[in-house]
PDB file of N, CA and C in Angstrom:
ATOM      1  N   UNK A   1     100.424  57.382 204.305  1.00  0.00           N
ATOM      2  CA  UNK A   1     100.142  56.160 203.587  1.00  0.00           C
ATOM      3  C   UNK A   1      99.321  56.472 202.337  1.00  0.00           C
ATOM      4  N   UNK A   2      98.428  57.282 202.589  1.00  0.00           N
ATOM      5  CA  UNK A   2      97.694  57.704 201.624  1.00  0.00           C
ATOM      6  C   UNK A   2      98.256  58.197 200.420  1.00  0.00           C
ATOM      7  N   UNK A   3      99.143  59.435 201.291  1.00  0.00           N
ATOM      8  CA  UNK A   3      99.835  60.561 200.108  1.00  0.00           C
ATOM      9  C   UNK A   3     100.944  59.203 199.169  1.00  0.00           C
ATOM     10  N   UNK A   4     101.307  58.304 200.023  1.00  0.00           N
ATOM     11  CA  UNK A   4     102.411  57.696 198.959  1.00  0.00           C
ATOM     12  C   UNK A   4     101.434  56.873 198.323  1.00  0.00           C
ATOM     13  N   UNK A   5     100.921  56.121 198.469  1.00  0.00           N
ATOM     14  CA  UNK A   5      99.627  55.648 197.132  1.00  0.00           C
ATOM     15  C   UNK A   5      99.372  56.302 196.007  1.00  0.00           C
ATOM     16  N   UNK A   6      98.952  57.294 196.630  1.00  0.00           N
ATOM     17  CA  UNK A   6      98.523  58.385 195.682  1.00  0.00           C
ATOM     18  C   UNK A   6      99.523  58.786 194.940  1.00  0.00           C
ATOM     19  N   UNK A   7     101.138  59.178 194.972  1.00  0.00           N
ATOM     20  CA  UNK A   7     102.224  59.736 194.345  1.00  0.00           C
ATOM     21  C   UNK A   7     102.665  58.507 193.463  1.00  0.00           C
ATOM     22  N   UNK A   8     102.651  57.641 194.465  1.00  0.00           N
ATOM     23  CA  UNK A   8     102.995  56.574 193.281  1.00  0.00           C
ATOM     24  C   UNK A   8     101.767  56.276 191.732  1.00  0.00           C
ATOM     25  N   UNK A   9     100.971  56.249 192.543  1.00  0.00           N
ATOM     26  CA  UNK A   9      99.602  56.035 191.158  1.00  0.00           C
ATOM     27  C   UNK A   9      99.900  56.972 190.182  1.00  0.00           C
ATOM     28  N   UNK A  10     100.197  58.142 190.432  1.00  0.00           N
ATOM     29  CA  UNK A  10     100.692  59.259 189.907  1.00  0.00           C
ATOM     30  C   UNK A  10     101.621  58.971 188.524  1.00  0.00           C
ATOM     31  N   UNK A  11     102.835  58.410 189.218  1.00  0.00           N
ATOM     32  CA  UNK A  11     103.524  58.274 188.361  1.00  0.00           C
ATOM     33  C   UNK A  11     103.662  56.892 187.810  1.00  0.00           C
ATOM     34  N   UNK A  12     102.466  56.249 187.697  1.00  0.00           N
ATOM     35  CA  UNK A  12     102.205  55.011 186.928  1.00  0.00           C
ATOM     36  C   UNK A  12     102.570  53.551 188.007  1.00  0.00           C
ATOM     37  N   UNK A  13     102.756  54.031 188.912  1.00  0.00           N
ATOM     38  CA  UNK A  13     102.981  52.584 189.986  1.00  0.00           C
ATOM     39  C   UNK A  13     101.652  52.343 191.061  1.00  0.00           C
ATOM     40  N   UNK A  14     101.255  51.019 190.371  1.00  0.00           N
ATOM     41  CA  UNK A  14     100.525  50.788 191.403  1.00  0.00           C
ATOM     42  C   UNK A  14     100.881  49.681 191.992  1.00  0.00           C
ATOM     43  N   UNK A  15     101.672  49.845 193.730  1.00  0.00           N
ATOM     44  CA  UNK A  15     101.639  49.174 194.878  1.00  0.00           C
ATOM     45  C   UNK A  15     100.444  49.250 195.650  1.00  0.00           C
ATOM     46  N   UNK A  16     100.627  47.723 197.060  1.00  0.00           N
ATOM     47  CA  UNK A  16      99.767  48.129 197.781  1.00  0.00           C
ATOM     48  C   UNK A  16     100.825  48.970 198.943  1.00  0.00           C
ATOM     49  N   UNK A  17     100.500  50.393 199.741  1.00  0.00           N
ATOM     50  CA  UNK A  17     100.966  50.538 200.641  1.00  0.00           C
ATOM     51  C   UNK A  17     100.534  50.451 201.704  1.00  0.00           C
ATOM     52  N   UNK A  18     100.620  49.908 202.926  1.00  0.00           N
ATOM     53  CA  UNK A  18     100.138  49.672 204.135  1.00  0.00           C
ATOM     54  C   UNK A  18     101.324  50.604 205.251  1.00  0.00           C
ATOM     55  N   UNK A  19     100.219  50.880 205.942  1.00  0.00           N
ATOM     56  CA  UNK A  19     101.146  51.936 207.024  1.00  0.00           C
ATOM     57  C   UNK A  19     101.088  50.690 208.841  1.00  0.00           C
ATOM     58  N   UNK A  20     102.726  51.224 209.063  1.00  0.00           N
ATOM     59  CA  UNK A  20     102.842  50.761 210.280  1.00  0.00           C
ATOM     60  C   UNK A  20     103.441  51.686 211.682  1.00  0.00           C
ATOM     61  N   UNK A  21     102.493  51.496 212.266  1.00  0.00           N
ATOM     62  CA  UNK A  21     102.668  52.505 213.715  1.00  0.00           C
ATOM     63  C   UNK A  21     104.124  51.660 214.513  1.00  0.00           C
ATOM     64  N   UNK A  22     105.006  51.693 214.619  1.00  0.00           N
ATOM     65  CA  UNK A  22     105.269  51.044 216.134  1.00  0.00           C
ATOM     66  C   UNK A  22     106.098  51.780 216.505  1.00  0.00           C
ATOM     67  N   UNK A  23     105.817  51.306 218.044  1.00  0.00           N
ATOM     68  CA  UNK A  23     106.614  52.204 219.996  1.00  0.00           C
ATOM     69  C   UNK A  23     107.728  51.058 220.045  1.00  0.00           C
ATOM     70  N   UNK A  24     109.032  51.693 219.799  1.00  0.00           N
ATOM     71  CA  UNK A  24     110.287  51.199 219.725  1.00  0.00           C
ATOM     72  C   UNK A  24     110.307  50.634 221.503  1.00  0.00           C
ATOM     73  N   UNK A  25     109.843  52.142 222.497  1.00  0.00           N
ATOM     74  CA  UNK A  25     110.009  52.045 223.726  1.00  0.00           C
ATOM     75  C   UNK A  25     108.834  51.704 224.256  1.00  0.00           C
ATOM     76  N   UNK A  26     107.650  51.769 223.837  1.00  0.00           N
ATOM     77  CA  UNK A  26     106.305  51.280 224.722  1.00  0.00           C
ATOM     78  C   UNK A  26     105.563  49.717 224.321  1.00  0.00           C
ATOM     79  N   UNK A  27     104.826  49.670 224.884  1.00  0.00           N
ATOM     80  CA  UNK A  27     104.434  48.321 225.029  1.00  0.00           C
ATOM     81  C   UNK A  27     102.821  48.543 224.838  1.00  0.00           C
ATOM     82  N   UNK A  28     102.504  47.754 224.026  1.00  0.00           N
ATOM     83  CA  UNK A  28     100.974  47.289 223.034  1.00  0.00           C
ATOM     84  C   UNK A  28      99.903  46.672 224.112  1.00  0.00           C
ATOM     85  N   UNK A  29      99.170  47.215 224.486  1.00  0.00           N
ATOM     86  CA  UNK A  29      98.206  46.140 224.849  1.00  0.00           C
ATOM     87  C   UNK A  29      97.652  45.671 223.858  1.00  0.00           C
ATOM     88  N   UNK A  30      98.673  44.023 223.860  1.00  0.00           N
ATOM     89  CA  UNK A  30      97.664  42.944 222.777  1.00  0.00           C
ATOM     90  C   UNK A  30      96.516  42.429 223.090  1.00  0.00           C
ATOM     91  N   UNK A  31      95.916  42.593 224.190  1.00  0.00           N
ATOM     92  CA  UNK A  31      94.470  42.377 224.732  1.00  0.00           C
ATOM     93  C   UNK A  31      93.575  42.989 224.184  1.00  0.00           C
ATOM     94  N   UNK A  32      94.185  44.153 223.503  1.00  0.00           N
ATOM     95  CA  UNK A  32      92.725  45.249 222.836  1.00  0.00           C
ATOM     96  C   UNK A  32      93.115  45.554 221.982  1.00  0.00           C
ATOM     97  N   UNK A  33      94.674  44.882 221.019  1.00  0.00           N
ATOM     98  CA  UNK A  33      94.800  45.641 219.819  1.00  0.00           C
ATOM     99  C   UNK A  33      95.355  44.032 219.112  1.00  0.00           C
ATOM    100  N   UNK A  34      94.785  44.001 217.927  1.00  0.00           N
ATOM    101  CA  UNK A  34      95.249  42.946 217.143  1.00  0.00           C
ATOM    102  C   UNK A  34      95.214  43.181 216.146  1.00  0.00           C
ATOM    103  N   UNK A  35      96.057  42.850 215.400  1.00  0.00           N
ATOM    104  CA  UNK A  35      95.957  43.253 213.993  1.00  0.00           C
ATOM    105  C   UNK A  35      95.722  45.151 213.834  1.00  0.00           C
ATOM    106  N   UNK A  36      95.195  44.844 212.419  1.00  0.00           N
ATOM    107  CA  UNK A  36      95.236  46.329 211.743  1.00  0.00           C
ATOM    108  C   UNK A  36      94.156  47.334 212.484  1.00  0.00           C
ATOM    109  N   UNK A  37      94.499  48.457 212.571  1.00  0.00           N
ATOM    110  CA  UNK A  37      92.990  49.277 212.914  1.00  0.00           C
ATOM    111  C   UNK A  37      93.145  50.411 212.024  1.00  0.00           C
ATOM    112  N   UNK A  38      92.371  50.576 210.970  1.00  0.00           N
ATOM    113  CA  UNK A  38      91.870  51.331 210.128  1.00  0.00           C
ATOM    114  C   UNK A  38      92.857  51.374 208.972  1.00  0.00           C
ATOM    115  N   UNK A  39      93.762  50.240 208.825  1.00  0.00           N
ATOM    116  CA  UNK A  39      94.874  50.386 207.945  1.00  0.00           C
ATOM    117  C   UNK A  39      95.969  50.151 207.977  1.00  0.00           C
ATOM    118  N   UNK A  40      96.325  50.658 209.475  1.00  0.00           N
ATOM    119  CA  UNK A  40      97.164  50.598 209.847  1.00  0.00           C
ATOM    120  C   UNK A  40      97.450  49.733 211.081  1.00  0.00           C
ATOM    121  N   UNK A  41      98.715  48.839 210.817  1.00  0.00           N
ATOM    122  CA  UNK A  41      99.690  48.042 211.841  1.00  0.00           C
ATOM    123  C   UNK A  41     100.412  48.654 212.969  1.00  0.00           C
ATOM    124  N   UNK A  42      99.732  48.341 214.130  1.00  0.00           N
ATOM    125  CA  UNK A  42      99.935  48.695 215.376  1.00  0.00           C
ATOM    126  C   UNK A  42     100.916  47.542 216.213  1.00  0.00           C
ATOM    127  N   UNK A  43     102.375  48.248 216.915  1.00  0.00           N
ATOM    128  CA  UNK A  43     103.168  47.520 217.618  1.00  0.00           C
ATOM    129  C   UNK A  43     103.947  47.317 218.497  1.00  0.00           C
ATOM    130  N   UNK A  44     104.323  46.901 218.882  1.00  0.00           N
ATOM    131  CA  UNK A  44     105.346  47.288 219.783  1.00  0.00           C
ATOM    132  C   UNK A  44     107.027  47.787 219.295  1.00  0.00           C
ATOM    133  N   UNK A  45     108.008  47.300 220.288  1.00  0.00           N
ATOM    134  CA  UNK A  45     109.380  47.112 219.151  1.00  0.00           C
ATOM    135  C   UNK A  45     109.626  46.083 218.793  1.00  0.00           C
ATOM    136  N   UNK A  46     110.334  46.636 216.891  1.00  0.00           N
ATOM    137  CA  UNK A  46     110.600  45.244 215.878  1.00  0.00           C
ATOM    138  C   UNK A  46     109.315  44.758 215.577  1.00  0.00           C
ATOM    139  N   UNK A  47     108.329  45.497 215.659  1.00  0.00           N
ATOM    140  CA  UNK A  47     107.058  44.992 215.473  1.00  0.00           C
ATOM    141  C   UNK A  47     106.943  45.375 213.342  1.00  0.00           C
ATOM    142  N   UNK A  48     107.774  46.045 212.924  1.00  0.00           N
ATOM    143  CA  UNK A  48     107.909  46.159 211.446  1.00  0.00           C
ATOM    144  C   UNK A  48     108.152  44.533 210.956  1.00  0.00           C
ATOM    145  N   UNK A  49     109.349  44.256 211.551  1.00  0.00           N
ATOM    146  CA  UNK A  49     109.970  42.738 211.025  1.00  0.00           C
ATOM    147  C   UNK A  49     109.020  41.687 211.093  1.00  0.00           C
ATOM    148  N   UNK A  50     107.591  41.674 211.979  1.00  0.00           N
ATOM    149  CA  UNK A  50     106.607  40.886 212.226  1.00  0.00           C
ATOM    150  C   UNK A  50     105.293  40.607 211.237  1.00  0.00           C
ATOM    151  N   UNK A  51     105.236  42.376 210.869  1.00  0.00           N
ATOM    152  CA  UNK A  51     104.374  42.620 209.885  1.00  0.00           C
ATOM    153  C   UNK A  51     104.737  42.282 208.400  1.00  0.00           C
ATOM    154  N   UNK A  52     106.552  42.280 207.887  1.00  0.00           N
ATOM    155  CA  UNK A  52     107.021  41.738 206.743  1.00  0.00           C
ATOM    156  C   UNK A  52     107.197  40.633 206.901  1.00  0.00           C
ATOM    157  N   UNK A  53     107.654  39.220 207.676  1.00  0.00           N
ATOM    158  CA  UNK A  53     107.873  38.498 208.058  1.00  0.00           C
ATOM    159  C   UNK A  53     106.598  37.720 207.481  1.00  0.00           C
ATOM    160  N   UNK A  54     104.641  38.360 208.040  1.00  0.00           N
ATOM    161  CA  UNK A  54     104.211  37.588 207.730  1.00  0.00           C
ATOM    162  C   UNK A  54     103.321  37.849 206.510  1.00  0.00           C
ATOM    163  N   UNK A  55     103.490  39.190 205.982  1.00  0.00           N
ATOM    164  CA  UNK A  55     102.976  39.422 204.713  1.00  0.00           C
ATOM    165  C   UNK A  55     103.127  38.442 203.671  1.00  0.00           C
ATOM    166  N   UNK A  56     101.899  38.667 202.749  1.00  0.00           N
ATOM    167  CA  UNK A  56     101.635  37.177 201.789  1.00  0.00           C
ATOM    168  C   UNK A  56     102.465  38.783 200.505  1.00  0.00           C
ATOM    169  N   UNK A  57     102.390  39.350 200.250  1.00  0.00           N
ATOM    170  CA  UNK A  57     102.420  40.343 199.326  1.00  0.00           C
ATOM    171  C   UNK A  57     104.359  40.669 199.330  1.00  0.00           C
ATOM    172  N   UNK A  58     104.950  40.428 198.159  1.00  0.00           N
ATOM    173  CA  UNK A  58     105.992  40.555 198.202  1.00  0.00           C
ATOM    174  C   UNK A  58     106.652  41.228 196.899  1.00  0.00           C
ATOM    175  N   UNK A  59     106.973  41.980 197.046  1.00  0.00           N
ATOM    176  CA  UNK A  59     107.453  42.420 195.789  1.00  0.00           C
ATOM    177  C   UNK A  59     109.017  42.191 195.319  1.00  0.00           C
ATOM    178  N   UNK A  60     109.138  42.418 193.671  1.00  0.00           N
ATOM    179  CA  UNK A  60     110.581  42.022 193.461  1.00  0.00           C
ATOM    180  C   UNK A  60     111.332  43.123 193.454  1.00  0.00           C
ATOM    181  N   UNK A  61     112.406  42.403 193.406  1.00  0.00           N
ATOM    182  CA  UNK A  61     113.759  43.320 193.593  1.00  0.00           C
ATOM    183  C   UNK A  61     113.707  44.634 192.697  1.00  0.00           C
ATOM    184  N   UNK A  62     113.129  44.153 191.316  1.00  0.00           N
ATOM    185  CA  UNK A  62     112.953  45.374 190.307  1.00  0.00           C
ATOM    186  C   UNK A  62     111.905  46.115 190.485  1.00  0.00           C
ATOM    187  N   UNK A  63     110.807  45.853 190.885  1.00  0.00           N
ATOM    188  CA  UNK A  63     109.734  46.384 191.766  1.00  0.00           C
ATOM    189  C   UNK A  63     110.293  47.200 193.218  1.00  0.00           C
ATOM    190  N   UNK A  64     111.121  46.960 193.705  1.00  0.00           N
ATOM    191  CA  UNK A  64     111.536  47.664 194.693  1.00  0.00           C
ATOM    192  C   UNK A  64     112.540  49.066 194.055  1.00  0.00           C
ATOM    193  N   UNK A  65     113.351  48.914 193.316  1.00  0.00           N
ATOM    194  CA  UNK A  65     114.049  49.389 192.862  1.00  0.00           C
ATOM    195  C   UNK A  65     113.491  50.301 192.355  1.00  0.00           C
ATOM    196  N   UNK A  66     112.442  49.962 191.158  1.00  0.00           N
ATOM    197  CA  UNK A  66     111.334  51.151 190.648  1.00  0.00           C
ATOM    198  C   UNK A  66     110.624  52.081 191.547  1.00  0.00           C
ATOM    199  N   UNK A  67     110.347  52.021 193.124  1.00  0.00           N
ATOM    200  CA  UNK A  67     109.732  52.718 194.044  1.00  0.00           C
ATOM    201  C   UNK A  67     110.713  53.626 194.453  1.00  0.00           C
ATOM    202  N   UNK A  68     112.063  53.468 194.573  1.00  0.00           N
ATOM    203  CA  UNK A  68     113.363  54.034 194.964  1.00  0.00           C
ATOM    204  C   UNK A  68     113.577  55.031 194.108  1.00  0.00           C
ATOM    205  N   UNK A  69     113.466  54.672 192.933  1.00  0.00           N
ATOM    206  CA  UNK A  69     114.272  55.341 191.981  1.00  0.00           C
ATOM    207  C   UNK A  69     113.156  56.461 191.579  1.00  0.00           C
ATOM    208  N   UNK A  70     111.870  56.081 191.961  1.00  0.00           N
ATOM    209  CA  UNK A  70     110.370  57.149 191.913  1.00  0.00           C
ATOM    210  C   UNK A  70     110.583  58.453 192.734  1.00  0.00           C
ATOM    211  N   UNK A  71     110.868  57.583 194.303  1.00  0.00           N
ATOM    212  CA  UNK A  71     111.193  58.366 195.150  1.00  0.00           C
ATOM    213  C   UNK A  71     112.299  58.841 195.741  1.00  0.00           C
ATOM    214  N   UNK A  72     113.319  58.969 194.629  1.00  0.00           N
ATOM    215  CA  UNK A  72     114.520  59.514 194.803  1.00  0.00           C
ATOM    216  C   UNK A  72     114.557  61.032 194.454  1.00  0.00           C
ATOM    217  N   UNK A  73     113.207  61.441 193.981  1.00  0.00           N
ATOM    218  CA  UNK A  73     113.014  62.967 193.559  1.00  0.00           C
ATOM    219  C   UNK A  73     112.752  63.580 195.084  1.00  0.00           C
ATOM    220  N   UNK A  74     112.957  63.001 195.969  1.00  0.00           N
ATOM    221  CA  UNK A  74     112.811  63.512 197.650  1.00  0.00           C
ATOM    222  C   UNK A  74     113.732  63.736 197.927  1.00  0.00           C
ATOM    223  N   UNK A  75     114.755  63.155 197.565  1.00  0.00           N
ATOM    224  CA  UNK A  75     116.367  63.448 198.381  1.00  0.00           C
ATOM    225  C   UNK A  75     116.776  64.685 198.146  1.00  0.00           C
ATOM    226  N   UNK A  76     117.495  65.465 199.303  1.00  0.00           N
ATOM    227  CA  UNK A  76     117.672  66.717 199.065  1.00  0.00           C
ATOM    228  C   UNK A  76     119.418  66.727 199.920  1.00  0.00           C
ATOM    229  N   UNK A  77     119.700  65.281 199.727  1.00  0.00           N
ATOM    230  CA  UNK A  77     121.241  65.456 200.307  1.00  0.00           C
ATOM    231  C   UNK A  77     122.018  65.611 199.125  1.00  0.00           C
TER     232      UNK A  77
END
């Protein structure tokens, strides 16, 4: 989460990035975990779609596109 902040700032983009943990196959105790812990979104499964779903922070299509096209210097297919 860090390193992509940082790469992006790099090359003149500043997003916010937020990192998300989730157990496709395990199960959360929501009794002791809510919300973020230290940054990061903790979940169960489909617990991604929960965290975009209720994000206030949305970026546009050309804003998305610009992160892609940043990090298209990764592809090595």
């Amino acid at each position: 989460m860090n390193w992509l902040s940082n790469f992006l700032k790099s090359k003149g983009l500043n997003f916010p990035v937020t990192g998300i943990l989730e157990f496709p196959y395990g199960k959360v105790d929501i009794d002791s975990i809510h919300g973020k812990i230290d940054n990061v979104w903790v979940g169960g499964s489909r617990f991604h779609e929960y965290v975009i779903n209720k994000s206030q922070q949305n970026l546009l299509p050309e804003q998305i596109n610009l992160i892609v096209d940043t990090l298209k210097i990764f592809n090595t297919v």
